[in-house]
C-alpha atoms as a PDB file:
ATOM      1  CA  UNK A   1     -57.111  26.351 136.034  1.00  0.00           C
ATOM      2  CA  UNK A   2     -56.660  23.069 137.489  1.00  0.00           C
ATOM      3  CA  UNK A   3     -57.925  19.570 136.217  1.00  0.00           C
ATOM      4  CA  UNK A   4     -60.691  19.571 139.238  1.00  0.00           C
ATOM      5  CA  UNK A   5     -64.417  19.401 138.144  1.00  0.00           C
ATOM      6  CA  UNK A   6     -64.924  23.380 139.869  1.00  0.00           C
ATOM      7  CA  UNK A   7     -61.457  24.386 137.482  1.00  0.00           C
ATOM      8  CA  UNK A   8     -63.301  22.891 134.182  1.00  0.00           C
ATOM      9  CA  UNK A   9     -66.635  25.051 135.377  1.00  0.00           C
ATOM     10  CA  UNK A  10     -64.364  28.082 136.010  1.00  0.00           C
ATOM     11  CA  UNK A  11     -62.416  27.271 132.333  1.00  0.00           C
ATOM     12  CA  UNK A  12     -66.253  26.782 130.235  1.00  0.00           C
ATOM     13  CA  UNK A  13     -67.357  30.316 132.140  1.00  0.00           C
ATOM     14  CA  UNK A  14     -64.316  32.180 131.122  1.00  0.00           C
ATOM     15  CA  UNK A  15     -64.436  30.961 127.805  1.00  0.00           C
ATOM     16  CA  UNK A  16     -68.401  32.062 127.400  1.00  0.00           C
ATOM     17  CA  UNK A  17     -67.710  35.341 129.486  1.00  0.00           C
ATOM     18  CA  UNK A  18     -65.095  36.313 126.355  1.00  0.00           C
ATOM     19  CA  UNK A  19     -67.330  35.057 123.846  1.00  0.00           C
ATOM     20  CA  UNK A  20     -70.109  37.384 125.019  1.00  0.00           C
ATOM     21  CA  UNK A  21     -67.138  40.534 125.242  1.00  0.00           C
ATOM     22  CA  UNK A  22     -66.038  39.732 122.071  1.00  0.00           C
ATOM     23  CA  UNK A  23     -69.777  39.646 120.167  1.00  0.00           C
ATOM     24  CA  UNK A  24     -70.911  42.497 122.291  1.00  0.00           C
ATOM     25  CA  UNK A  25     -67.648  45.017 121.949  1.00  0.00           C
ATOM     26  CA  UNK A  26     -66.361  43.915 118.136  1.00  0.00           C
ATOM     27  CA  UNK A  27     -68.870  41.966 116.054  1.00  0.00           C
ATOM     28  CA  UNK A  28     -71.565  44.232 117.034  1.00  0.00           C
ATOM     29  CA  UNK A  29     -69.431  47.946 116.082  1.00  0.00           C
ATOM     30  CA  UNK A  30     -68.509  45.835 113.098  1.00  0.00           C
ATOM     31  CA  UNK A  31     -71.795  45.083 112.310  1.00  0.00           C
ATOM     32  CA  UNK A  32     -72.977  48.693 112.783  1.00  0.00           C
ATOM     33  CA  UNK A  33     -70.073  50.695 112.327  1.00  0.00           C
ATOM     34  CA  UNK A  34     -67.851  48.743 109.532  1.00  0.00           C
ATOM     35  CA  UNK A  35     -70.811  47.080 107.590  1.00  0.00           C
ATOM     36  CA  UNK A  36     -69.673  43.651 108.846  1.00  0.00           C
ATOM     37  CA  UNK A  37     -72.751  41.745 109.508  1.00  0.00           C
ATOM     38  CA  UNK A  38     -70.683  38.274 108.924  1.00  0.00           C
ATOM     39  CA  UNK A  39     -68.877  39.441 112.405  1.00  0.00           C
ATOM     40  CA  UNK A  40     -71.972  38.987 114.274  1.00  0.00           C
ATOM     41  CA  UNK A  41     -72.835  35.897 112.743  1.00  0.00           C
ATOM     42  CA  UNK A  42     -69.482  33.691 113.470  1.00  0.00           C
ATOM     43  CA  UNK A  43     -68.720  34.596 116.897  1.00  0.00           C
ATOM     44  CA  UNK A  44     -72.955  34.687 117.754  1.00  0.00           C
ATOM     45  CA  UNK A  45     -72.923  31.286 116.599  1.00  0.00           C
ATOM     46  CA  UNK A  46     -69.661  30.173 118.432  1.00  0.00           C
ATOM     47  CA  UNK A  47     -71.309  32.027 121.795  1.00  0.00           C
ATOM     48  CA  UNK A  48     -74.454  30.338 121.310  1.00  0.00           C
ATOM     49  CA  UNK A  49     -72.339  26.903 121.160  1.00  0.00           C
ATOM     50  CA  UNK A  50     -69.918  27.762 124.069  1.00  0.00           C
ATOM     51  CA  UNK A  51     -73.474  29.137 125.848  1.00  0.00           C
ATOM     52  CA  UNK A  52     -74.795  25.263 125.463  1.00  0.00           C
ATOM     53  CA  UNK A  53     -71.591  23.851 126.729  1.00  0.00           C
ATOM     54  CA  UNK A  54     -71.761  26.029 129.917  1.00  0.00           C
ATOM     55  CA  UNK A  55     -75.070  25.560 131.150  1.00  0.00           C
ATOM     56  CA  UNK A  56     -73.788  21.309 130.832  1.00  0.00           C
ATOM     57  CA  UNK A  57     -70.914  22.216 132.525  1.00  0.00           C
ATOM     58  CA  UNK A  58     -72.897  23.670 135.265  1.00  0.00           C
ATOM     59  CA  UNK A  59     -75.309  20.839 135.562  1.00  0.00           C
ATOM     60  CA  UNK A  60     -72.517  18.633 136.002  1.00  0.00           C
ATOM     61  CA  UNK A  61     -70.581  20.584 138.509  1.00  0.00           C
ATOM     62  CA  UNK A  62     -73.937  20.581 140.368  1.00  0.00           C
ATOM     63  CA  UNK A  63     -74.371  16.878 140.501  1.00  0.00           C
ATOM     64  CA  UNK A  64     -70.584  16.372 140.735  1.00  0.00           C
ATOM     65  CA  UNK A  65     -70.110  18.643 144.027  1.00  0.00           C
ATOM     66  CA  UNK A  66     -73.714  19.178 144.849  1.00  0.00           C
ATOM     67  CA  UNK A  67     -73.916  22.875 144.664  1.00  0.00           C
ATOM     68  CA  UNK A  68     -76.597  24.658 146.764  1.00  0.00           C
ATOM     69  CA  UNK A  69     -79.377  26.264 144.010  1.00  0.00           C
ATOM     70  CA  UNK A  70     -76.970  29.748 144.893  1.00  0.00           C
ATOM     71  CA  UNK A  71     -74.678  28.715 142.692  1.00  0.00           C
ATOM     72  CA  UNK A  72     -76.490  27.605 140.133  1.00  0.00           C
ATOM     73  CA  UNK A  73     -78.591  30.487 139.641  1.00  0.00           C
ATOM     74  CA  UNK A  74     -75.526  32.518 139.550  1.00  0.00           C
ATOM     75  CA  UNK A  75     -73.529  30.563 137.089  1.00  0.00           C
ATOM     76  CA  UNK A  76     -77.085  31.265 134.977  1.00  0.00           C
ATOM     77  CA  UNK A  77     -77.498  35.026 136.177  1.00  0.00           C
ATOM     78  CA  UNK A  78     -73.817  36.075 135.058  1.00  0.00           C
ATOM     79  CA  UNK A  79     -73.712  34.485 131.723  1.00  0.00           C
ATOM     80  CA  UNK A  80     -76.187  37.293 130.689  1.00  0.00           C
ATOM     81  CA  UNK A  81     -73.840  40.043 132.214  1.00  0.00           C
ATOM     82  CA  UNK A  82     -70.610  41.442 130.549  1.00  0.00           C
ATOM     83  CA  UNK A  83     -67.726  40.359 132.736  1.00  0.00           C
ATOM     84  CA  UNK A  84     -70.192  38.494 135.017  1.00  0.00           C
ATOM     85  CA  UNK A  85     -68.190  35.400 134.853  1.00  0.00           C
ATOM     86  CA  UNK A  86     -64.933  37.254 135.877  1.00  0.00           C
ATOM     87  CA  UNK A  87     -67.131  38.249 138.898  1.00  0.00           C
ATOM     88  CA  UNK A  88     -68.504  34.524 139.802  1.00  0.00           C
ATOM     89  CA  UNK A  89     -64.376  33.457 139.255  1.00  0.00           C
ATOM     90  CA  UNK A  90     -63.534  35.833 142.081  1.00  0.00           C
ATOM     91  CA  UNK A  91     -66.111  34.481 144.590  1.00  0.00           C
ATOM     92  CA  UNK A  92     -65.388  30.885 143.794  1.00  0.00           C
ATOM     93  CA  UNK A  93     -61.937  31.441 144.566  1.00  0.00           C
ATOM     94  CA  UNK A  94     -62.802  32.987 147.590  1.00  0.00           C
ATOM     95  CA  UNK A  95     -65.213  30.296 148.604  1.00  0.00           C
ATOM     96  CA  UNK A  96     -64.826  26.846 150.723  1.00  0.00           C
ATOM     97  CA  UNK A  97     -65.818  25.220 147.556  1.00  0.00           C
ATOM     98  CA  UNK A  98     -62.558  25.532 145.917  1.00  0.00           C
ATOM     99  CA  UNK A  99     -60.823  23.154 148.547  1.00  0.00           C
ATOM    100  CA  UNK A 100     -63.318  20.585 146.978  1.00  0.00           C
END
């Protein structure tokens, strides 16, 4: 990821997409299947914090590069999605916006 304002967007949603994998595919079996409700509680409360960061990250990439209300409502619509943010990654790249 590069020091641009799209490669700090791209670094926040990678960092909330693997939050959400890691609360949805081992603090919630270890809450059901080990007995571990503590699980659910550290890394819910670390993806609720990284979850606050990103949606400020994406208001500031949207007044920093003026993204169209596409983007925006995308960066929003994949943070609910299990590897959504892998998917948004791959059309940024793809994009004209990364020569910004």
């Amino acid at each position: 990821m590069n020091n641009t304002t799209l490669g700090r967007f791209r670094l926040m949603g990678f960092l909330e997409g693997l939050s959400l994998l890691v609360l949805l595919f081992i603090a919630m079996p270890l809450k059901y299947a080990a007995g571990f409700p503590e699980a659910v509680t550290f890394v819910g409360s670390l993806h609720g914090f990284l979850f606050v960061l990103y949606l400020i990250i994406i208001a500031y990439t949207t007044f920093k590069i003026r993204w169209s209300i596409k983007w925006v409502i995308s960066a929003i619509a994949v943070a609910f999605i299990p590897f959504g943010n892998l998917i948004l990654d791959n059309f940024l790249k793809k994009s004209a916006l990364m020569a910004k």
